[in-house]
Protein backbone atom coordinates (compact mmCIF):
# COMPACT_ATOMS: atom_id res chain seq x y z
CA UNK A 1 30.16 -32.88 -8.91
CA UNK A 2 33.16 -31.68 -6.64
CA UNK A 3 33.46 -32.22 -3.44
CA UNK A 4 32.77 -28.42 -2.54
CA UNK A 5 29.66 -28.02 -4.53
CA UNK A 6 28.28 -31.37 -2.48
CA UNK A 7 29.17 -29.62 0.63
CA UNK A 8 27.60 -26.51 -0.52
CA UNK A 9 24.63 -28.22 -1.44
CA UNK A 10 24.21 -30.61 1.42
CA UNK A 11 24.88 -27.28 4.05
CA UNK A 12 22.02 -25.59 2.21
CA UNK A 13 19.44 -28.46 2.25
CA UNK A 14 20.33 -28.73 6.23
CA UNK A 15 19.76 -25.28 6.33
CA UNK A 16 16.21 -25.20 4.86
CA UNK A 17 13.59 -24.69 6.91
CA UNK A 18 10.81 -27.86 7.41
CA UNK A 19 7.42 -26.44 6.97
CA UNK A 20 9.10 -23.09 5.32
CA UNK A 21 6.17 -23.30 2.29
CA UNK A 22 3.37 -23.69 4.40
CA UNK A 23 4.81 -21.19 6.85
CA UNK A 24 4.91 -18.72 4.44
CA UNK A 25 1.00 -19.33 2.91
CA UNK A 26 0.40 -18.16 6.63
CA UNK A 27 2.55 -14.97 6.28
CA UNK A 28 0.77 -13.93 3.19
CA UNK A 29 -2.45 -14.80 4.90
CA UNK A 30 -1.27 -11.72 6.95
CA UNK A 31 -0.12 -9.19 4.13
CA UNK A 32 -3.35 -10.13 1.83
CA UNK A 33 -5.31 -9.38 5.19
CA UNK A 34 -3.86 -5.98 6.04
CA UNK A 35 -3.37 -4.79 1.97
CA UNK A 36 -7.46 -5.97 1.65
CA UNK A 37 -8.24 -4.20 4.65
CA UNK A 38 -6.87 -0.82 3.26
CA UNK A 39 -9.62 -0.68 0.62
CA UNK A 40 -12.52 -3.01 1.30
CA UNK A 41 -13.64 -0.44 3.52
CA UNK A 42 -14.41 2.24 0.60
CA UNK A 43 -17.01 0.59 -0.85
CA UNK A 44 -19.04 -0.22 2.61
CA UNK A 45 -18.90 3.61 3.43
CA UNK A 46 -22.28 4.34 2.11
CA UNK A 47 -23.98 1.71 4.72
CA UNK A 48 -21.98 2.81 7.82
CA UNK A 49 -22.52 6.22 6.91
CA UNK A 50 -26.78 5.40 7.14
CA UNK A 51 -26.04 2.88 10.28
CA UNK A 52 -23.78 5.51 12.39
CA UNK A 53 -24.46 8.82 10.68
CA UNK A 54 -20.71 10.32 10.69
CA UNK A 55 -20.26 14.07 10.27
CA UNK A 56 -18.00 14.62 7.01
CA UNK A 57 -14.67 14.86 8.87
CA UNK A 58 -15.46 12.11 10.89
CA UNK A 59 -16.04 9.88 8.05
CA UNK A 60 -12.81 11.39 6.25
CA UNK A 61 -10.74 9.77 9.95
CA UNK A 62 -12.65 6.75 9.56
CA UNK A 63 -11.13 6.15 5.98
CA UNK A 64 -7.66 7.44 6.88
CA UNK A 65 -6.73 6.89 10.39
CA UNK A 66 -5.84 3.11 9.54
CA UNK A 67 -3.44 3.79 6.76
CA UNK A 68 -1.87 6.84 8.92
CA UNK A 69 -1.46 4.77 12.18
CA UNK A 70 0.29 1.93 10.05
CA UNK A 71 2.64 4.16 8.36
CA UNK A 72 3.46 5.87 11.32
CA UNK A 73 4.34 3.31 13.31
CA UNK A 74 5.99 0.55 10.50
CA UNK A 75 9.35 1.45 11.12
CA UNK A 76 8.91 1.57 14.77
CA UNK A 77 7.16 -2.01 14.63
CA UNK A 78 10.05 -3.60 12.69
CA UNK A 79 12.74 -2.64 15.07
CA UNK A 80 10.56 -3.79 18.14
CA UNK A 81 10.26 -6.87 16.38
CA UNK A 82 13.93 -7.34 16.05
CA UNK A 83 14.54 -6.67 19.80
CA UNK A 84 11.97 -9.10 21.46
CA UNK A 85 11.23 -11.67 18.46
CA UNK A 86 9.94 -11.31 15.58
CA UNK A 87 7.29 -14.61 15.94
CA UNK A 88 6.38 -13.55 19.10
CA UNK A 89 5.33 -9.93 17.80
CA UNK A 90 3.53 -11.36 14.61
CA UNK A 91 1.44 -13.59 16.68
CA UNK A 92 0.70 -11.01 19.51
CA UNK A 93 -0.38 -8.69 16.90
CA UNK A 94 -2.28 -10.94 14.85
CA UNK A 95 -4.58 -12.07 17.76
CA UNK A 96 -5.01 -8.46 18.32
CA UNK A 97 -5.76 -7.67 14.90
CA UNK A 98 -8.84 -10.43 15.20
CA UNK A 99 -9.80 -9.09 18.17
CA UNK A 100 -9.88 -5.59 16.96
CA UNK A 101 -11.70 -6.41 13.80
CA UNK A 102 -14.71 -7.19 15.62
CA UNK A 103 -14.87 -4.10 17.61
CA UNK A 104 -14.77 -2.54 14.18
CA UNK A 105 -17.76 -4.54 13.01
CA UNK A 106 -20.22 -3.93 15.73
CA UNK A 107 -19.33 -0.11 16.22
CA UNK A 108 -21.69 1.70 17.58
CA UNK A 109 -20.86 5.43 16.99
CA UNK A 110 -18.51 7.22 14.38
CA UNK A 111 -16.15 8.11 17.87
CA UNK A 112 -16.29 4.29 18.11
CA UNK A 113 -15.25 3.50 14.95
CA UNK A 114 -12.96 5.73 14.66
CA UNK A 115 -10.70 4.44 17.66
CA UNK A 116 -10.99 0.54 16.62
CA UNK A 117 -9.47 1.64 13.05
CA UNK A 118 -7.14 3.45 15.08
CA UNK A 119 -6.41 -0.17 16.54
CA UNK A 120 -6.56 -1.87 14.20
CA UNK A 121 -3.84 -0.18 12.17
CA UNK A 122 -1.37 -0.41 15.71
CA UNK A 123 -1.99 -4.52 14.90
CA UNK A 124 -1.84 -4.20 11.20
CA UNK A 125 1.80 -2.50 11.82
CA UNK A 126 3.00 -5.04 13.75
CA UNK A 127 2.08 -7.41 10.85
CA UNK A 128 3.60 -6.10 7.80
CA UNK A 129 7.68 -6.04 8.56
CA UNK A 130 6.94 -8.99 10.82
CA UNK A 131 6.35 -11.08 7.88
CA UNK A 132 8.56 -10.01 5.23
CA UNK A 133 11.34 -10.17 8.41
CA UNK A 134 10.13 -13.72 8.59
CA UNK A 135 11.05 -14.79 5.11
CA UNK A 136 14.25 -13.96 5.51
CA UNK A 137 15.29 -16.02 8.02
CA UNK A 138 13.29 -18.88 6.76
CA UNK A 139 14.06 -19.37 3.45
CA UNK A 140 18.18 -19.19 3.17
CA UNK A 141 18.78 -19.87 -0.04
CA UNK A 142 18.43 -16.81 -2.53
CA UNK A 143 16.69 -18.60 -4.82
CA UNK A 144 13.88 -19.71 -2.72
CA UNK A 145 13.81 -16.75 -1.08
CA UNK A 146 13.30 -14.32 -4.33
CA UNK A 147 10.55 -16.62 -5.20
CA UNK A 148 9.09 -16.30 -1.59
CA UNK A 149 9.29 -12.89 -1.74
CA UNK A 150 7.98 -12.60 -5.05
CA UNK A 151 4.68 -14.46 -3.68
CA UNK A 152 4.85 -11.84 -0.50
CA UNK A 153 5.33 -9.25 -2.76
CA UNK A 154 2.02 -10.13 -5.98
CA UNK A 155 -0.08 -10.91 -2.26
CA UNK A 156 0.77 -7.19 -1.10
CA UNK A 157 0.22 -5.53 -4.87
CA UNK A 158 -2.82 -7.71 -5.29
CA UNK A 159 -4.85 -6.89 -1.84
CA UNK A 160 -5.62 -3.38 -2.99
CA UNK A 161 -7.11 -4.51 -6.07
CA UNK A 162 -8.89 -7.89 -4.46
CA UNK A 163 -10.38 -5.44 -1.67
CA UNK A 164 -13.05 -3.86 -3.75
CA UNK A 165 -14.06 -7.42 -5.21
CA UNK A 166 -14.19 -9.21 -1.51
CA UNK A 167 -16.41 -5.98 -0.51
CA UNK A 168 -18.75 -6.04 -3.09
CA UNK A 169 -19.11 -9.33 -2.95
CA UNK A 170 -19.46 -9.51 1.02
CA UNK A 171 -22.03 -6.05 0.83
CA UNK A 172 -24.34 -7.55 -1.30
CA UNK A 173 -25.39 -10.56 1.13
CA UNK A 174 -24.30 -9.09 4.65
CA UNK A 175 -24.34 -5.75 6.29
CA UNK A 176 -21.00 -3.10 6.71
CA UNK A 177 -19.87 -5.00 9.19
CA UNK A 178 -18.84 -8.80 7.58
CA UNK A 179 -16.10 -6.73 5.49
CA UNK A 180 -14.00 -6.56 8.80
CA UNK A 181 -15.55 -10.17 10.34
CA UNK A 182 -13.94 -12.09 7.59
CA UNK A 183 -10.54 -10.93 9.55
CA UNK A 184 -11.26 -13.44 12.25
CA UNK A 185 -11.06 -16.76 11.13
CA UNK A 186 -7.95 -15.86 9.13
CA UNK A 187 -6.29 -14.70 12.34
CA UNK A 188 -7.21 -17.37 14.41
CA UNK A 189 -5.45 -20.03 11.77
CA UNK A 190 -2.62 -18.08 11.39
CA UNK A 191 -1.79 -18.17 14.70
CA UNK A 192 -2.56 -21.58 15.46
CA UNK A 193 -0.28 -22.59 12.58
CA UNK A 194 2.46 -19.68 13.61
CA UNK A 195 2.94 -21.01 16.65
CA UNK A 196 3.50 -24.63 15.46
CA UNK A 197 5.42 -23.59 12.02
CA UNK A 198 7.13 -20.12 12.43
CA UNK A 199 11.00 -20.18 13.72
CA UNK A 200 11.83 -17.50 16.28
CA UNK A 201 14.30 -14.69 15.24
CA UNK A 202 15.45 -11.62 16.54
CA UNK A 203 18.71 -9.63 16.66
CA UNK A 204 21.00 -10.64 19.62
CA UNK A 205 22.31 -7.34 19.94
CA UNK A 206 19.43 -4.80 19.01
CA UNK A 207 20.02 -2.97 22.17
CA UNK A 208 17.25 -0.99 24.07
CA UNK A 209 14.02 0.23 22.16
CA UNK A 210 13.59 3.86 22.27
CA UNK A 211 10.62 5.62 22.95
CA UNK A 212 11.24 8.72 22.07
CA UNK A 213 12.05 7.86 18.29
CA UNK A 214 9.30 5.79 18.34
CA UNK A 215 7.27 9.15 19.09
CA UNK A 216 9.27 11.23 16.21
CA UNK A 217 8.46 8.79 13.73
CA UNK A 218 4.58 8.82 14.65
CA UNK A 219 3.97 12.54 14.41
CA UNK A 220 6.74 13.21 11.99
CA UNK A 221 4.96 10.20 9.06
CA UNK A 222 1.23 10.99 10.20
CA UNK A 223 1.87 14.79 10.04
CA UNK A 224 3.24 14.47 6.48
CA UNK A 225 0.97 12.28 5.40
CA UNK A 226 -2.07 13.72 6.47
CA UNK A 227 -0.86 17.09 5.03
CA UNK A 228 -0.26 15.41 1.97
CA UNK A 229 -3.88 13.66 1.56
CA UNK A 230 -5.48 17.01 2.94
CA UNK A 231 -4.10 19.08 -0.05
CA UNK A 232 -5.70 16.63 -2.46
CA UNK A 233 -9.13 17.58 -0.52
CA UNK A 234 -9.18 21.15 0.39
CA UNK A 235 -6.18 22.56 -0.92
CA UNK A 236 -3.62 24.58 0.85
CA UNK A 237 -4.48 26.18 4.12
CA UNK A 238 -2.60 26.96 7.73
CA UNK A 239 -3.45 23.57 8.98
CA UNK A 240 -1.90 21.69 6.43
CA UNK A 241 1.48 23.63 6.71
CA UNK A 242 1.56 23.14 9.97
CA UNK A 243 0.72 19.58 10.03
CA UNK A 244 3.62 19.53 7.37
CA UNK A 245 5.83 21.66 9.17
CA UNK A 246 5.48 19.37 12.54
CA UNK A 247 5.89 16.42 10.68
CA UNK A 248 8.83 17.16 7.91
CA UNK A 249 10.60 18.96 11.73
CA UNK A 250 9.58 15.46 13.36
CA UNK A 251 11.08 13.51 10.56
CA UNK A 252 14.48 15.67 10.63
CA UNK A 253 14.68 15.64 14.14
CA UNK A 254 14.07 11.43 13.84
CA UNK A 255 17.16 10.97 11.40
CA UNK A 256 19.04 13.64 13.84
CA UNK A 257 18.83 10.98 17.09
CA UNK A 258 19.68 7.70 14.93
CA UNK A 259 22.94 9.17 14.05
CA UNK A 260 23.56 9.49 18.29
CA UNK A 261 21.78 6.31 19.24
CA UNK A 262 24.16 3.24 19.70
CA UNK A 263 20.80 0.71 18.96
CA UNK A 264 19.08 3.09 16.67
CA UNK A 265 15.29 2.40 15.72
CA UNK A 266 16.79 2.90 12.17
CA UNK A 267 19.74 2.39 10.79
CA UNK A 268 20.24 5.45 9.08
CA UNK A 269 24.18 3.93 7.39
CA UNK A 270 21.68 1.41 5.12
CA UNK A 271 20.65 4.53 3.21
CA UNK A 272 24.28 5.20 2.03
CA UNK A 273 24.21 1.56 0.23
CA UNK A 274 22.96 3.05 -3.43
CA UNK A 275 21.38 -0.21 -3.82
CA UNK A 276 19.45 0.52 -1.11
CA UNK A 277 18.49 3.94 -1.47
CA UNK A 278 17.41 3.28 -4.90
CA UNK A 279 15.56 -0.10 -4.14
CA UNK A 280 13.35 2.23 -1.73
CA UNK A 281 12.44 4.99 -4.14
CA UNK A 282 11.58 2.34 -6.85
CA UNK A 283 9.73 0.72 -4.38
CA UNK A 284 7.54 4.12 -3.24
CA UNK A 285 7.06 5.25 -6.57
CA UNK A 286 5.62 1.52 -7.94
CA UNK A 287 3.25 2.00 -5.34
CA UNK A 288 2.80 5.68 -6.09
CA UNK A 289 1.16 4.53 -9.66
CA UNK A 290 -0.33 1.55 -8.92
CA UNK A 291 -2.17 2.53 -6.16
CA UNK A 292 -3.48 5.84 -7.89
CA UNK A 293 -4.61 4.54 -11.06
CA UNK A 294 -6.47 1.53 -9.12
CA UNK A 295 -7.75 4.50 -7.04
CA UNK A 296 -9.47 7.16 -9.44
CA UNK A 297 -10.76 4.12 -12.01
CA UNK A 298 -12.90 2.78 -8.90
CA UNK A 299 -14.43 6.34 -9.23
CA UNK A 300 -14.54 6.44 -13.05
CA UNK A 301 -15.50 3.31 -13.76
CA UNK A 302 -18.67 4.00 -11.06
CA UNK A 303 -19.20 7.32 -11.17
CA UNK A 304 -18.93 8.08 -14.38
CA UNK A 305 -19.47 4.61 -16.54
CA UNK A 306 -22.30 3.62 -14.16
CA UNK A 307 -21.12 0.25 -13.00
CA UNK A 308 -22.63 -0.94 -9.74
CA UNK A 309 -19.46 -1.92 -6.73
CA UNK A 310 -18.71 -5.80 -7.63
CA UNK A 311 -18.81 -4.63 -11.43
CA UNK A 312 -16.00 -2.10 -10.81
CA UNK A 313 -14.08 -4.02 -8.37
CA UNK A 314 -14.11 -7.18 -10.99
CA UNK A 315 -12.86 -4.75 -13.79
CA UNK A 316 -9.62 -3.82 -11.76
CA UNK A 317 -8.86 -7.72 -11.37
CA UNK A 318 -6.34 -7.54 -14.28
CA UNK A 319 -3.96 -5.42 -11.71
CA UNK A 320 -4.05 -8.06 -9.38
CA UNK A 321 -3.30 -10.48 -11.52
CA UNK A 322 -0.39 -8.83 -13.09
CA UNK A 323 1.05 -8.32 -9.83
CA UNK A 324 0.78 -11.94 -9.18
CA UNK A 325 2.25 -13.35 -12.53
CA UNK A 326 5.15 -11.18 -12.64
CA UNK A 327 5.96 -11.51 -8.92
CA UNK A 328 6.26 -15.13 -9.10
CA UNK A 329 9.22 -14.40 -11.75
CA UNK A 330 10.77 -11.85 -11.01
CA UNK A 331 13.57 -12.88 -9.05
CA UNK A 332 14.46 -15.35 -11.69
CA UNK A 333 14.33 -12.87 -14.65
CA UNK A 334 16.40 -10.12 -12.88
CA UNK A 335 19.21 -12.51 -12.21
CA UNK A 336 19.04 -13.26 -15.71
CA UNK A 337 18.63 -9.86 -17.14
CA UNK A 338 19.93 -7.81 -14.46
CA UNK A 339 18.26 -6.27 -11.10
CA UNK A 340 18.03 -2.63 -13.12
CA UNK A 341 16.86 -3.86 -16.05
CA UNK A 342 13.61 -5.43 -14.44
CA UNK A 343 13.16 -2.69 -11.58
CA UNK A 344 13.65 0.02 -14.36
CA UNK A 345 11.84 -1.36 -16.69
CA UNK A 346 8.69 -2.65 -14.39
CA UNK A 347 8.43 1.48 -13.50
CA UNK A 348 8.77 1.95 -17.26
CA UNK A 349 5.69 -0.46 -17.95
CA UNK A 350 3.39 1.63 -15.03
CA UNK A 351 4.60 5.00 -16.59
CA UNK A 352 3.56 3.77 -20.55
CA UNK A 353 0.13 2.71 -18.71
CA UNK A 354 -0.29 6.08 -17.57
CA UNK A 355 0.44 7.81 -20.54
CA UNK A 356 -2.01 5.71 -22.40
CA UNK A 357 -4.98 6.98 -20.27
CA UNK A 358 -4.56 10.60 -21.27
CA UNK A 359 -6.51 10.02 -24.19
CA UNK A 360 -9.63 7.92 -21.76
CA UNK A 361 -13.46 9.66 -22.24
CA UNK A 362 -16.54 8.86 -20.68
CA UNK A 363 -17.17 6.43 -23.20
CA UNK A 364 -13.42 4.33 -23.33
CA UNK A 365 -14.56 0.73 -23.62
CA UNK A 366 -13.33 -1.65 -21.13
CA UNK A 367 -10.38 -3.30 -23.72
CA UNK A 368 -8.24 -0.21 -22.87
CA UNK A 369 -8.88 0.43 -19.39
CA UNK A 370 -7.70 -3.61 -18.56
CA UNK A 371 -5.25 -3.37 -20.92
CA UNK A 372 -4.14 -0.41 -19.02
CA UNK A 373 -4.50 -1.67 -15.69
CA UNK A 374 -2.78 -5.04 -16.55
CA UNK A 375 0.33 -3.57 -17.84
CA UNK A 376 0.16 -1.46 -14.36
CA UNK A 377 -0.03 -4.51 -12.26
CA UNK A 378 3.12 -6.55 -14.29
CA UNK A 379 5.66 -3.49 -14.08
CA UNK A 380 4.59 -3.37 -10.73
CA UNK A 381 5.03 -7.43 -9.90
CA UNK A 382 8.39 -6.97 -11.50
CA UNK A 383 9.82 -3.61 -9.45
CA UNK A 384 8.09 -3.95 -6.00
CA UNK A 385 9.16 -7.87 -6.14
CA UNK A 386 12.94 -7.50 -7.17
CA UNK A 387 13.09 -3.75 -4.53
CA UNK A 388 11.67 -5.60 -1.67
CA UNK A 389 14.23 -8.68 -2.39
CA UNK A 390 17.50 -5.86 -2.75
CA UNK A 391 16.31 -4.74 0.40
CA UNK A 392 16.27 -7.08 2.24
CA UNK A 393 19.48 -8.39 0.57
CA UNK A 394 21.36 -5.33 1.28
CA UNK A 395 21.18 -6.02 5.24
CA UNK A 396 22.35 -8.49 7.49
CA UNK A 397 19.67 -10.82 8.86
CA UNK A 398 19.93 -9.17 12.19
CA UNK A 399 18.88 -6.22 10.50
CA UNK A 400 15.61 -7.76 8.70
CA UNK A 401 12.68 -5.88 10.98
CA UNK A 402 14.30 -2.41 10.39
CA UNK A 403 15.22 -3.17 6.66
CA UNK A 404 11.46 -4.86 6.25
CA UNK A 405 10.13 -2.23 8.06
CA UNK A 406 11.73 0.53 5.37
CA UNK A 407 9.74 -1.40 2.32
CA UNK A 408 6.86 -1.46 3.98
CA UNK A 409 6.59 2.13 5.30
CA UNK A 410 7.87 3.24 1.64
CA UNK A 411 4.88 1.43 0.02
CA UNK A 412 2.55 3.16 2.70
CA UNK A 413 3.70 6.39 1.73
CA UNK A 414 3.79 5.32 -2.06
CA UNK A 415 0.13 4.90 -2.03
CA UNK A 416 -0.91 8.06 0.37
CA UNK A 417 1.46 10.34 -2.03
CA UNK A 418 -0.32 8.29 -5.35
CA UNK A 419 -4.01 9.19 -4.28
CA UNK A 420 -3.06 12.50 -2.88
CA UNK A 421 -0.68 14.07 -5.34
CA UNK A 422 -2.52 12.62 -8.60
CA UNK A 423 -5.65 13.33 -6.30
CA UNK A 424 -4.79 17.34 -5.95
CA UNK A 425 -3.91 17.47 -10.00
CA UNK A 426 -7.78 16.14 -10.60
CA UNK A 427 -9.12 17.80 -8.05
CA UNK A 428 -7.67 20.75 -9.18
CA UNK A 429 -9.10 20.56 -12.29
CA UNK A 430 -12.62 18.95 -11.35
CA UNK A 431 -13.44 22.08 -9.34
CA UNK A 432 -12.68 24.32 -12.43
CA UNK A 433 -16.65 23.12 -14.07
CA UNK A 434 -19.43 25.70 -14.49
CA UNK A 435 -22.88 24.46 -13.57
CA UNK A 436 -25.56 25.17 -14.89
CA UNK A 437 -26.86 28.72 -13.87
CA UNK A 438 -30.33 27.21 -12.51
CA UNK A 439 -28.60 25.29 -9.98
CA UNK A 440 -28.95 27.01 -6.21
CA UNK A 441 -25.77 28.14 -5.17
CA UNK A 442 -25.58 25.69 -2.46
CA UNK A 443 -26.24 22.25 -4.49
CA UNK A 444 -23.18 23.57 -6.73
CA UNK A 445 -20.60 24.18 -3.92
CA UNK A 446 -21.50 20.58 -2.68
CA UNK A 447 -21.15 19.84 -6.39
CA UNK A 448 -17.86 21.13 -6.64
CA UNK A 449 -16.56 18.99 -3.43
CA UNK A 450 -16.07 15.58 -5.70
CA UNK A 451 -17.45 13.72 -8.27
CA UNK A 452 -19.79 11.67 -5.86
CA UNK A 453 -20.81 14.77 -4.53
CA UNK A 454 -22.11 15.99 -7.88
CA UNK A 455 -23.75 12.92 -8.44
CA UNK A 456 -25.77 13.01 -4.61
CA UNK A 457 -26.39 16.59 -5.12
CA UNK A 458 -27.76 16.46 -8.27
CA UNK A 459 -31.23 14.17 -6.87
CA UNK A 460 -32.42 17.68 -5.44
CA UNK A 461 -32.68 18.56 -8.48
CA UNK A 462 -34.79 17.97 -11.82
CA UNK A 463 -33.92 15.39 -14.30
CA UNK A 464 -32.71 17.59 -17.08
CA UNK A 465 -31.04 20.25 -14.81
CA UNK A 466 -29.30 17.08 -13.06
CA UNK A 467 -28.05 15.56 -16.61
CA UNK A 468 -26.53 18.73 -17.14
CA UNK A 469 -24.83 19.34 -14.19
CA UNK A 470 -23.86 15.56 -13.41
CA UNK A 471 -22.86 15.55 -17.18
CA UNK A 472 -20.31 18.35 -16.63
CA UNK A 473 -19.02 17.46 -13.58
CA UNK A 474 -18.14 13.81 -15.49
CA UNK A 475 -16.36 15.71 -18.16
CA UNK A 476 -13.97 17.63 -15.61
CA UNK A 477 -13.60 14.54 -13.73
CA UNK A 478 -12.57 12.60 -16.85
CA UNK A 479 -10.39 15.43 -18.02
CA UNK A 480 -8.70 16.05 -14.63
CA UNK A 481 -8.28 11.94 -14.68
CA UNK A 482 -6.26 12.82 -17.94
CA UNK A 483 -3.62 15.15 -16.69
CA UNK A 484 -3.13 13.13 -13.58
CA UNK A 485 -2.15 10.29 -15.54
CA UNK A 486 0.02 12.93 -17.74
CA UNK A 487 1.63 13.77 -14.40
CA UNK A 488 2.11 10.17 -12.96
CA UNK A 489 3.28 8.89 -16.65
CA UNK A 490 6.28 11.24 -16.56
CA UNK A 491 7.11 10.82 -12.71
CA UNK A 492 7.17 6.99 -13.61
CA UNK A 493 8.99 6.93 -16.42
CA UNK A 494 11.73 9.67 -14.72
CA UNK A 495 11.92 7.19 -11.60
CA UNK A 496 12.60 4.57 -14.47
CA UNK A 497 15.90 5.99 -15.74
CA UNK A 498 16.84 7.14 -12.27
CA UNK A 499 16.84 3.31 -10.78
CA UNK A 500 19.15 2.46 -14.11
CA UNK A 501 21.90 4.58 -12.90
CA UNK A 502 21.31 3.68 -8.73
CA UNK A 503 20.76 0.48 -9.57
CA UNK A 504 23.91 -0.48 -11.53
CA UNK A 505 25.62 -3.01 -10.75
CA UNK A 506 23.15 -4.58 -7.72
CA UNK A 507 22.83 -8.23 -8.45
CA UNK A 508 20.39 -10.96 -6.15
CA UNK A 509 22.40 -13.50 -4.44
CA UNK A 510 22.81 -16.54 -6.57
CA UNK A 511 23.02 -20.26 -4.84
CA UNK A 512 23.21 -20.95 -0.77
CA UNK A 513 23.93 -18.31 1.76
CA UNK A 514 26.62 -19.73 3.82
């Protein structure tokens, strides 16, 4: 061995962080947390809804206001957390995120309830690019770090799919309330082993923190976002364009100030890096299908095949554990094949999944669906591993809130546009089904409103009329399920040949930083 490789060597072992393994179990504590916590709630709904009786758009805020308040406020939340320290913010907001969690539990009205999600998704943003942030200033050599992100990465891809399992699971012993309890004691050992483990970082020269983007980037993500998922429900109308309007003006306005700031809240230079740029699309659109599929086979597999909430939530395990297998490899396997290669080919593997489900019925036995929804999760273990790792390789360490911040906001809007867009295409089609002409006019428009609205309808009604009708409104579902995943297929498998040609020549970093 030469003298420089020995030098090399023994600078990166001084370099390594003590502790940096059992650091990062507690960031993933974190990510696994927030990523459950955007879908465990789904399957409690039908208890709240008898325990605090929510009015219909009440219960829609309930579900969404979370996932908007953490998108909106992600990239905001990384660049706070590179001005005042990254530890301190991811320890502030985890005790906050405990605390919060059991004001959601013992709500007492919808109002309640709807304000303590609210919170809770101001904590859960401080969270996300707080821990990705983390890992890159803990783990310094590339190697390490790919596979640390690559475990950050299978924990954020598997919490969607693990959420429906811990709430069944949690629903059949406890009431609504434990699927938000379980938050606590999580929380409380992450931040007694944060404060002992995690290193302080923050960028020495982040300059001042400004409000007023922080405000643009709020309305201008919520607006578009919540136009977005309200299209998917009701369809075009003058509240949705102008929530889109507002937020798209918001957005445009945002990018408008960061080119006049001297400390921008985002860098907007880091999307001129094609590397970049293309690591962040691949990264949204991973999400896009993953997050989709996982979302309309909870439906199918209990709306339509019957199985009770733990049944359903155990069938969409293979996802999870795609996401994990793959993302524990992936950094190795795209410096050996190439970063495009894996990234283009792990959008490849989602969009193939999709197309295979064009051809799912009511009756598709359960060797196609896992098939399906294993193939899902491995393209997207490879792609949303090896995206987050270019991104935050294409910034300096200073940099590693904003840059973190930018992955995490993209997979937030990855999975609003996958349940919304694929959403509108089903919807679209489900509303298209003729039921039976004895039905009251009333029972079918509630019909018409979704799947599990067809299903609750039909008990006013008698058993052979309800067959019918429930019957049909399975059969649009199913076939509206089909072109979605038409529609998602070729959107995957374009994104797939579009991060070949962005992503040539990008390459992870090979050996010690120095």
């Amino acid at each position: 061995m030469s003298r420089t490789e020995q030098l090399t060597r023994t600078k990166g072992a001084e370099g390594r962080h003590p502790g940096r393994w059992l650091a990062l179990s507690v960031l993933v504590l974190a990510v696994l947390l927030v990523a459950v916590d955007a879908t465990v709630l789904g399957l409690a709904t039908p208890a709240l809804s008898e325990d605090l009786k929510p009015t219909g758009t009440q219960l829609l805020w309930i579900g969404d206001i979370y996932s908007f308040v953490i998108a909106g406020l992600l990239v905001s939340m990384g660049s706070l957390g590179d001005r005042i320290g990254r530890k301190k913010l991811l320890l502030v907001g985890a005790t906050a995120f405990g605390a919060v969690s059991v004001l959601n539990a013992y709500a007492t009205s919808p109002e309640m309830m709807i304000v303590a999600r609210a919170l809770l998704g101001v904590a859960g943003a401080t969270l996300m690019p707080s821990t990705l942030a983390l890992i890159r200033n803990i783990f310094h050599d590339p190697k390490e770090r790919s596979l640390a992100i690559g475990i950050w990465g299978a924990t954020a891809s598997a919490g969607a799919a693990v959420g429906p399992v811990v709430g069944g699971a949690l629903l059949q012993h406890f009431w609504w309330g434990s699927v938000f309890l379980i938050n606590l004691p999580v929380m409380i050992v992450l931040v007694l082993v944060g404060i002992k483990l995690l290193p302080e970082s923050k960028n020495p020269v982040a300059g001042p923190w400004d409000l007023f983007s922080v405000g643009l980037s709020l309305v201008g993500i919520i607006g578009v976002v919540y136009a977005v998922k309200q299209v998917a429900t009701h369809g075009m109308g003058w509240e949705v364009w102008a929530a889109a309007v507002i937020g798209a003006g918001a957005l445009y306005a945002f990018v408008r100030r960061q080119f006049t700031l001297e400390a921008p809240l985002l860098d907007m230079r880091l999307f001129k890096h094609r590397g970049f740029s293309g690591a962040v699309l691949a990264d949204l659109l991973t999400v896009f299908g993953l997050s989709g599929l996982v979302f309309f086979l909870s439906q199918f597999l209990q709306l339509v095949q019957g199985r009770q909430p733990l049944e359903a939530g155990l069938a969409e395990l293979p996802a999870a554990i795609g996401a994990v297998v793959t993302g524990l490899v992936a950094g190795k396997y795209a410096r050996k094949y190439g970063v495009r290669g894996i990234v283009a080919g792990g959008l490849a593997a989602i969009g193939i999944a999709l197309a295979a489900l064009t051809v799912i019925h009511k009756e598709t036995g359960y060797p196609l669906l896992g098939a399906a929804l294993l193939i899902v999760g491995l393209g997207a273990g490879f792609s949303f591993t090896v995206t987050a790792d270019v991104i935050l390789s294409s910034v300096p360490k200073e940099q590693a809130g904003s840059a973190s911040a930018v992955s995490e906001t993209a997979y937030e809007l990855g999975a609003a546009l996958g349940i919304a867009l694929l959403g509108s295409v089903v919807t679209g089609v489900y509303r298209d089904f003729t039921a039976p002409a004895s039905v009251p006019g009333p029972v079918a428009d509630a019909a018409h409103e979704s799947l599990g609205g067809a299903v609750e309808a039909a008990k006013t009604l008698d058993p052979q009329t309800a067959q019918q009708m429930v019957g049909a409104a399975q059969e649009a579902f199913v076939d509206g399920l089909r072109l979605a995943s038409g529609v998602g297929a070729a959107v995957l498998l374009a994104t797939a040949v579009a991060a070949w040609f962005l992503l040539k020549g990008q390459e992870l970093q090979e050996g010690i930083e120095h």
